[in-house]
Protein backbone atom coordinates (compact mmCIF):
# COMPACT_ATOMS: atom_id res chain seq x y z
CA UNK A 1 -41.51 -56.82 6.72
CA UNK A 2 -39.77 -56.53 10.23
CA UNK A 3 -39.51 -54.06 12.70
CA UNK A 4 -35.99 -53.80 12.97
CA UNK A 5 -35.51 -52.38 9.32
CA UNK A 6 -38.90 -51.04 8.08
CA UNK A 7 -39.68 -47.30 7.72
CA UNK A 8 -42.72 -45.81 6.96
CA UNK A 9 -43.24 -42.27 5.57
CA UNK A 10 -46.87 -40.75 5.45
CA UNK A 11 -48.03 -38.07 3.58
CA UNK A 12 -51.30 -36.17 3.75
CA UNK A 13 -53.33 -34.24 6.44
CA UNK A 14 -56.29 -33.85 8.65
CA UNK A 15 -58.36 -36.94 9.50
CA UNK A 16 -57.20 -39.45 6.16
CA UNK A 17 -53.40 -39.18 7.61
CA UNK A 18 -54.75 -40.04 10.96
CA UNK A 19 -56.27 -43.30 9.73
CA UNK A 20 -53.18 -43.90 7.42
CA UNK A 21 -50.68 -43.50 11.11
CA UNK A 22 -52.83 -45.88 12.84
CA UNK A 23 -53.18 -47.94 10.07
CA UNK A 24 -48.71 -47.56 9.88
CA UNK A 25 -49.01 -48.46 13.66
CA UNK A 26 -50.66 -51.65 12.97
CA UNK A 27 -47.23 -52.81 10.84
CA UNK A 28 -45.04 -51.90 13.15
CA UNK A 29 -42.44 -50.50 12.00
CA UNK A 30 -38.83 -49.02 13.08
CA UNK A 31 -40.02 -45.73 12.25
CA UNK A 32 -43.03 -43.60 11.65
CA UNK A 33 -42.57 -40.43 9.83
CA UNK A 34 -45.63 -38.21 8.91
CA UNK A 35 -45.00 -35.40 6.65
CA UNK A 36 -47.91 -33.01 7.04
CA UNK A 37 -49.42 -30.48 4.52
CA UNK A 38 -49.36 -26.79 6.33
CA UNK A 39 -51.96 -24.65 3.78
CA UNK A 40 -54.59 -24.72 6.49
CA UNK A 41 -56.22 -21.63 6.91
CA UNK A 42 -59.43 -22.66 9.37
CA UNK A 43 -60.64 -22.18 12.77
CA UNK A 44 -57.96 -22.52 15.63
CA UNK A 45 -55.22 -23.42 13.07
CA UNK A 46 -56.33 -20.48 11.28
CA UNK A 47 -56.53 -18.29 13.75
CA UNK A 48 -53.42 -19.33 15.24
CA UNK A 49 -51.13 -18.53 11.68
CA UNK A 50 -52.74 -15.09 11.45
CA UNK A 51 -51.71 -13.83 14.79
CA UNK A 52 -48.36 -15.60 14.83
CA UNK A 53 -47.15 -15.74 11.44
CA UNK A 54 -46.76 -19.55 11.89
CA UNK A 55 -46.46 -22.54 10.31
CA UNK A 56 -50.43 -23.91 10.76
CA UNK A 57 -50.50 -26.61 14.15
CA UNK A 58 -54.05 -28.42 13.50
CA UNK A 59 -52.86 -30.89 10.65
CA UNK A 60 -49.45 -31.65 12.62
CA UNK A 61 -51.74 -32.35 16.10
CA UNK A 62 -53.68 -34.30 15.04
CA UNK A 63 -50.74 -36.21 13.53
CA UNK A 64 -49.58 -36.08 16.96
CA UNK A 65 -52.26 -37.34 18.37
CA UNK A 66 -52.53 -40.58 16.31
CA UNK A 67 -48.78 -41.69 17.44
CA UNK A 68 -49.53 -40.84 20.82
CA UNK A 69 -48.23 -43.98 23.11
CA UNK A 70 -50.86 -46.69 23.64
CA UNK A 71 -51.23 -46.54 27.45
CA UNK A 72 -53.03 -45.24 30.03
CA UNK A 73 -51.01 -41.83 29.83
CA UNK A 74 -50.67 -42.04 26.50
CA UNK A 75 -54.55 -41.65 25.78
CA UNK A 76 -54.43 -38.94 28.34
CA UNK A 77 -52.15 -37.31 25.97
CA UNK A 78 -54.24 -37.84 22.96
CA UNK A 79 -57.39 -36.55 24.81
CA UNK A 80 -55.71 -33.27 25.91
CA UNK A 81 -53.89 -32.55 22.40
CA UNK A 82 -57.45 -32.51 21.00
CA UNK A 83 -59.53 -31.04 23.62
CA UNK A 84 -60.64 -27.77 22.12
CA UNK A 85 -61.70 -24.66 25.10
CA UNK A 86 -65.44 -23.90 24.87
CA UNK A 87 -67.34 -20.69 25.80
CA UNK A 88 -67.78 -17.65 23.98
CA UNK A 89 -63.89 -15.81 24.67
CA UNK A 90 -60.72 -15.66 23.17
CA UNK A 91 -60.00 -18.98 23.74
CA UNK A 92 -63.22 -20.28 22.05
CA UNK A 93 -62.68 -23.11 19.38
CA UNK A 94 -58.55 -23.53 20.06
CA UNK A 95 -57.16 -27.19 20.64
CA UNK A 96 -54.99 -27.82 23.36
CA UNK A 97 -52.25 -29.06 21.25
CA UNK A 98 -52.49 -26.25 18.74
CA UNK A 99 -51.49 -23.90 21.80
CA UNK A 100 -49.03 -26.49 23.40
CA UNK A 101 -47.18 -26.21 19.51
CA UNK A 102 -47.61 -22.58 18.71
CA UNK A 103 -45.85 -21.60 22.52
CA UNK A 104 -42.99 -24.19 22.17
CA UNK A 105 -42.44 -22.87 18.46
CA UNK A 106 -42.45 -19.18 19.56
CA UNK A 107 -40.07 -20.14 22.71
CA UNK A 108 -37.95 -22.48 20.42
CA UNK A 109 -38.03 -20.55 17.41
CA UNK A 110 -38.35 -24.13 15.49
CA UNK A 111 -42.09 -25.67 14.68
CA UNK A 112 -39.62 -28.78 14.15
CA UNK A 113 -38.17 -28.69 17.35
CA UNK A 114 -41.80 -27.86 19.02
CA UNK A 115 -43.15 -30.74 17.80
CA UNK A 116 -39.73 -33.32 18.60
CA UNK A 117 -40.43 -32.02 22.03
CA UNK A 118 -44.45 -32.70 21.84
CA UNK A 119 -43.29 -36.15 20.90
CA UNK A 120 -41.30 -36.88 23.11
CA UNK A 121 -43.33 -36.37 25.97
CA UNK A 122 -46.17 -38.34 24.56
CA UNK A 123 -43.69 -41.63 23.80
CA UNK A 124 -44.95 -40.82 20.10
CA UNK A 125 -44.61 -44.33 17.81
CA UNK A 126 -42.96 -41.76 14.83
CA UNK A 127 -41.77 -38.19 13.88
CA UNK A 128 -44.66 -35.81 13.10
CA UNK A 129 -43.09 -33.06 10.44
CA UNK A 130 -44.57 -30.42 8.16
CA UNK A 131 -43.99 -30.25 4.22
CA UNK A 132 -43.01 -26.97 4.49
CA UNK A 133 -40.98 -24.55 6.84
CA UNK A 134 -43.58 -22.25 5.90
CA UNK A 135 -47.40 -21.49 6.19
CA UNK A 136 -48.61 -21.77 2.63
CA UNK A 137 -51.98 -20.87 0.89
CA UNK A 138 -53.79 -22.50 -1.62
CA UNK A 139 -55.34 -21.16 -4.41
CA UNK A 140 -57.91 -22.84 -7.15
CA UNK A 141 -59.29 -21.90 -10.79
CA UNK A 142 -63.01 -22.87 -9.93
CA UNK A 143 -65.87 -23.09 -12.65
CA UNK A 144 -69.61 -22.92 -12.18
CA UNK A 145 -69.42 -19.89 -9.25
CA UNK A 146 -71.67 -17.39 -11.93
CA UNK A 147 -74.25 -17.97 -14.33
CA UNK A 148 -71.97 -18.98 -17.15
CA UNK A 149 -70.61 -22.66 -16.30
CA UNK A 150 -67.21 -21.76 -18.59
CA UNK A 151 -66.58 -18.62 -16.37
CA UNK A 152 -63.12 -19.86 -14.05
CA UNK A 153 -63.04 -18.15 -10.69
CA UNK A 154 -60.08 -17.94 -8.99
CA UNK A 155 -61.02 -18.86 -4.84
CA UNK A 156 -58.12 -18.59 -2.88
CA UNK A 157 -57.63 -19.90 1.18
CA UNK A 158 -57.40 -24.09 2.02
CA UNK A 159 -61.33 -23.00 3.74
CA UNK A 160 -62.63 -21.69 0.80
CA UNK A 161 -61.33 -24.67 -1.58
CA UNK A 162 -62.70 -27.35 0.22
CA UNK A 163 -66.42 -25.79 0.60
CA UNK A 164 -66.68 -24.02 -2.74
CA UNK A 165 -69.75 -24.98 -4.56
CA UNK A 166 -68.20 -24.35 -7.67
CA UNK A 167 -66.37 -27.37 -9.32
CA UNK A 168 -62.45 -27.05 -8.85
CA UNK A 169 -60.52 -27.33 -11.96
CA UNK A 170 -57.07 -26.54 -10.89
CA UNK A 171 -54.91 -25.35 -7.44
CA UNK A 172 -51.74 -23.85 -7.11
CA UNK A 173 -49.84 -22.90 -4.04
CA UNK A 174 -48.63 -19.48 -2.73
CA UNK A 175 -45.65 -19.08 -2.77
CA UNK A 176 -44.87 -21.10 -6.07
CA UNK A 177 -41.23 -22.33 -4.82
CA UNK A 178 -42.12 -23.05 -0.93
CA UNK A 179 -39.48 -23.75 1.42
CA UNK A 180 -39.07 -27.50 2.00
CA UNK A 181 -38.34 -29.02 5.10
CA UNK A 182 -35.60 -31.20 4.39
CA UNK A 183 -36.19 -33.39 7.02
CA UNK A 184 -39.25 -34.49 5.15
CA UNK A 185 -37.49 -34.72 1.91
CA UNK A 186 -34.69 -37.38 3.72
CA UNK A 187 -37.90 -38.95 5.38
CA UNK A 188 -39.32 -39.86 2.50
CA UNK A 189 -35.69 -40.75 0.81
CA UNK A 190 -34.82 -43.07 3.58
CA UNK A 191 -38.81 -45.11 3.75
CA UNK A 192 -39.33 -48.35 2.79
CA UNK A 193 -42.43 -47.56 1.84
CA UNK A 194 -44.29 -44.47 1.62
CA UNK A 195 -48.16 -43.90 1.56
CA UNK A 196 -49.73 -40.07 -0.25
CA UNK A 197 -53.76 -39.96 1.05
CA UNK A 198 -56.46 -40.68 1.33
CA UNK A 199 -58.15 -36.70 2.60
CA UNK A 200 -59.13 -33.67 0.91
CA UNK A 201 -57.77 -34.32 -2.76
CA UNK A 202 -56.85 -30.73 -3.11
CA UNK A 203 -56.38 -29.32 -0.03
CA UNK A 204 -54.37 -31.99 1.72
CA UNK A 205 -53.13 -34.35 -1.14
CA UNK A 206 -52.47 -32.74 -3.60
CA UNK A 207 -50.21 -29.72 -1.83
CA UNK A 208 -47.33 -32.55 -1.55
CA UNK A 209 -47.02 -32.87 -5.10
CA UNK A 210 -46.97 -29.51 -5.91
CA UNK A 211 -43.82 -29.50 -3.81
CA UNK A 212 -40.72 -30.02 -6.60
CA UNK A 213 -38.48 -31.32 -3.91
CA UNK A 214 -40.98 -33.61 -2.66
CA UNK A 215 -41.85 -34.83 -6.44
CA UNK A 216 -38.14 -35.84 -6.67
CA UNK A 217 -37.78 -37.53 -3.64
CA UNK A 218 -41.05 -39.60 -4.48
CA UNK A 219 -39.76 -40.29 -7.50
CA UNK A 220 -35.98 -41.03 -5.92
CA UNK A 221 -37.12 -43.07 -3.36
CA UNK A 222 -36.32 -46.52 -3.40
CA UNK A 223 -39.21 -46.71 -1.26
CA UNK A 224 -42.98 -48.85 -2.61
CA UNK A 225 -44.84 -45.24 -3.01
CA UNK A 226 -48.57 -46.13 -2.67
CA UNK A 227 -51.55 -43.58 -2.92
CA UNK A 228 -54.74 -44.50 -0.98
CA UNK A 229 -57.99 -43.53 -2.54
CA UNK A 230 -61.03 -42.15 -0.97
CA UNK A 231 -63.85 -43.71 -0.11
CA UNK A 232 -66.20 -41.44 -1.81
CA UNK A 233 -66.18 -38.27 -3.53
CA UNK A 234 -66.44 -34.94 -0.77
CA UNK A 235 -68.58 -32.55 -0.81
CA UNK A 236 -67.35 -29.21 -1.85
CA UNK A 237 -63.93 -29.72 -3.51
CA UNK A 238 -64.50 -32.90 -5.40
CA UNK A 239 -68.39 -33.20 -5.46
CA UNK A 240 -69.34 -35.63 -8.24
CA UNK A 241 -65.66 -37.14 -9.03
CA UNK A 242 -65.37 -40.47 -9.88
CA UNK A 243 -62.23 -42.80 -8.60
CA UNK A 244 -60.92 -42.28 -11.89
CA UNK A 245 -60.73 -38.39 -11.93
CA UNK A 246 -59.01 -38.37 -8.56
CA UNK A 247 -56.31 -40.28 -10.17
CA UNK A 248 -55.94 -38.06 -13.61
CA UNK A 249 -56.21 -34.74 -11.10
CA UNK A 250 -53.63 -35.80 -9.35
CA UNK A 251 -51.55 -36.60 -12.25
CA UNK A 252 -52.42 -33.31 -13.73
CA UNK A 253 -51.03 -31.55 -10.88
CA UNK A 254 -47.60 -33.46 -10.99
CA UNK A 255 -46.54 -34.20 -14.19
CA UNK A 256 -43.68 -36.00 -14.21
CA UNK A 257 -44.84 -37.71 -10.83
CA UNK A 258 -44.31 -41.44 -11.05
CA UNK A 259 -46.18 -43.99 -7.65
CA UNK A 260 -46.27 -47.78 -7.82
CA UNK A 261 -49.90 -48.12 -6.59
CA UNK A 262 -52.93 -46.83 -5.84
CA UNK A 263 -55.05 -48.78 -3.32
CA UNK A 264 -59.21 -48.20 -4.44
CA UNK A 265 -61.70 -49.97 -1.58
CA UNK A 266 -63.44 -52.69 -3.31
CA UNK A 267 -66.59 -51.04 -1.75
CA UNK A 268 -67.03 -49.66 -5.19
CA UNK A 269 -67.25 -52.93 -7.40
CA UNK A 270 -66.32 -51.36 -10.59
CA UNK A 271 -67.25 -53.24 -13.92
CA UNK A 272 -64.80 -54.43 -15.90
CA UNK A 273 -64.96 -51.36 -18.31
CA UNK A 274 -64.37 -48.94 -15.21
CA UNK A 275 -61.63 -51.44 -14.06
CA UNK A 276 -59.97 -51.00 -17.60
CA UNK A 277 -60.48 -47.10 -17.80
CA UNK A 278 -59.08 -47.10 -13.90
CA UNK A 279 -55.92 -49.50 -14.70
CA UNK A 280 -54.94 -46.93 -18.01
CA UNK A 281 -55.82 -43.75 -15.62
CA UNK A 282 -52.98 -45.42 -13.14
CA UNK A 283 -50.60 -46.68 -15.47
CA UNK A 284 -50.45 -42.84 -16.77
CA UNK A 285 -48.99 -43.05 -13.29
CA UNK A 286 -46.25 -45.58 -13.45
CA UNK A 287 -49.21 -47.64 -11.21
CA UNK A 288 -51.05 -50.39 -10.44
CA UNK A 289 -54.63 -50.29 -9.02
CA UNK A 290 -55.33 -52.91 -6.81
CA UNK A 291 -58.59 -53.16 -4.73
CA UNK A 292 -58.71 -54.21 -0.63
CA UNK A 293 -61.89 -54.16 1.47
CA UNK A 294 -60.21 -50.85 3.66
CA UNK A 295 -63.58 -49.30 5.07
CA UNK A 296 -65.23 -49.33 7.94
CA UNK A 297 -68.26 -50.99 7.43
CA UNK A 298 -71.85 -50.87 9.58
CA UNK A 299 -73.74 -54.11 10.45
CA UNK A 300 -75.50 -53.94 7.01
CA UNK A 301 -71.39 -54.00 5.50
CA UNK A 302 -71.84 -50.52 3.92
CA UNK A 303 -69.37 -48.37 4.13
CA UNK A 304 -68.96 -45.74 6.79
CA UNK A 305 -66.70 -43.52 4.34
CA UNK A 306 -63.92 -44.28 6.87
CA UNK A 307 -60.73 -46.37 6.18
CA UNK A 308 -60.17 -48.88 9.11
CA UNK A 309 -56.98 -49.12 9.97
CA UNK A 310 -56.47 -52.63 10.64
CA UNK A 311 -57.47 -53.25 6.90
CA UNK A 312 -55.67 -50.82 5.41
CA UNK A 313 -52.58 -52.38 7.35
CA UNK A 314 -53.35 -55.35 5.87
CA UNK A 315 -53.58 -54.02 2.38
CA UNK A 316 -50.56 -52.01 2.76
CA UNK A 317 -48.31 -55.60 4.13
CA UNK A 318 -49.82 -57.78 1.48
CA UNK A 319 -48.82 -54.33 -1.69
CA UNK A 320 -45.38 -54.40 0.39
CA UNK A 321 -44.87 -58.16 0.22
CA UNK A 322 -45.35 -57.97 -3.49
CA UNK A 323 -42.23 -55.28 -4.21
CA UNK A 324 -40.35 -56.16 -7.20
């Protein structure tokens, strides 16, 4: 693995992608690309979409932020891109760098060419671009919302997913047939290796695969496509999952999708009957599972339910090293 030919593509959203770019930092590569989920219907990012009829900015800042230049500037970049405006106004709750992207995509008429522009005056270490070239919304068949555990609810809006106290059988997005961004498709086309998680299984993993065009350029790709686990199940959307149902959702979702691994912290110490039941549930797949310590880990060693991005670096060279 070198610099001068290595590119990484990263897909996912919120805080797991920012881990997973620091984590890309850490290898060094020629080129960084981040292809971000835009279904987010929350807070400033919500707000933001609903009076502007934009693609959502909060997934793609943050993104941003993470590739920000590591210098004295560069941090002062990060800082303001998150800063959020307090008080009680209209500017209550909104991120500098969600306002910085919605005005240059207004002015430009490009959220593509808003965020080139964001990136190029923070020295970014890689290309931040969305999915899609269009807001989408997310919609799940969720059980256990009534009295009658086999009633299926339908809950629609990225917000609503991931805090439902229901259990989330299946999501779909609106529209069906989204607009790719093609630059995302050739991103992950052109990688070396491409990474799909870890974050909210259905609200900012999932959404990739239920992209056709990005399905086929995964499965195109000569690139090493690896998914990183979570940590631990989240409340709301995937309350009570085990590391094997995260793998046969996503599988569900994607059908004819086809990854070479999935990295599992080995934080979990499965037995050897879990390890048997989690190798078949990846080989459904096309995958390996292969366990890394990746977690950041207290002075006790338990986990923190945060990747550290050193390790997962580390993880990610040694899967790399051992491409066929």
């Amino acid at each position: 693995m070198t610099s001068s030919d290595f590119s990484i593509a990263c897909l996912g959203g919120g805080h797991g992608l920012y881990q997973t770019l620091l984590a890309a930092r850490e290898l060094e590569p020629s080129q960084i690309n981040a292809v971000v989920t835009v279904a987010d219907d929350g807070g400033s990012s919500g707000r933001i979409r609903r009076e502007l009829g934009i693609i959502p900015p909060g997934d793609l800042r943050m993104a941003l932020a993470a590739l920000a230049h590591n210098d004295t500037d560069g941090d002062l970049w990060r800082t303001l891109l998150q800063h959020r405006f307090g008080g009680h106004g209209a500017m209550a709750g909104h991120s500098v760098g969600n306002m910085i992207i919605a005005g240059l995509t207004e002015d430009l008429g490009s959220t593509q060419e808003a965020l080139d522009i964001v990136a190029k005056w923070t020295r970014s270490a890689g290309r931040v671009m969305p999915a899609c070239l269009q807001p989408l919304d997310l919609e799940a068949d969720v059980a256990g919302l009534d009295d009658d555990p086999r009633v299926v609810r339908s809950v629609r809006g990225q917000v609503a997913v991931a805090t439902t106290p229901g259990s989330v059988r299946r999501v779909r997005l609106i529209p069906e047939q989204p607009e790719v961004n093609p630059e995302a498709v050739d991103a992950i086309i052109n990688a070396d290796l491409v990474t799909i998680g870890p974050g909210s299984w259905f609200s900012s993993v999932i959404p990739h695969v239920l992209v056709p065009e990005v399905v086929e350029a995964l499965n195109r790709t000569s690139a090493k496509v690896v998914v990183i686990l979570n940590l631990s199940p989240e409340a709301g959307e995937t309350h009570g999952f085990t590391t094997e149902r995260h793998i046969h959702v996503l599988g569900q979702h994607a059908l004819d999708l086809r990854v070479d691994a999935f990295i599992a912290d080995n934080y979990i110490s499965p037995t050897s009957g879990e390890k048997a039941h989690l190798r078949r549930a990846a080989e459904s797949l096309g995958a390996s599972i292969e366990y890394y310590d990746v977690h950041v880990a207290d002075e006790s060693g338990a986990s923190l339910n945060k990747h550290d991005p050193e390790k997962l670096a580390a993880a990610l060279r040694d899967l790399y090293s051992k491409r066929s």
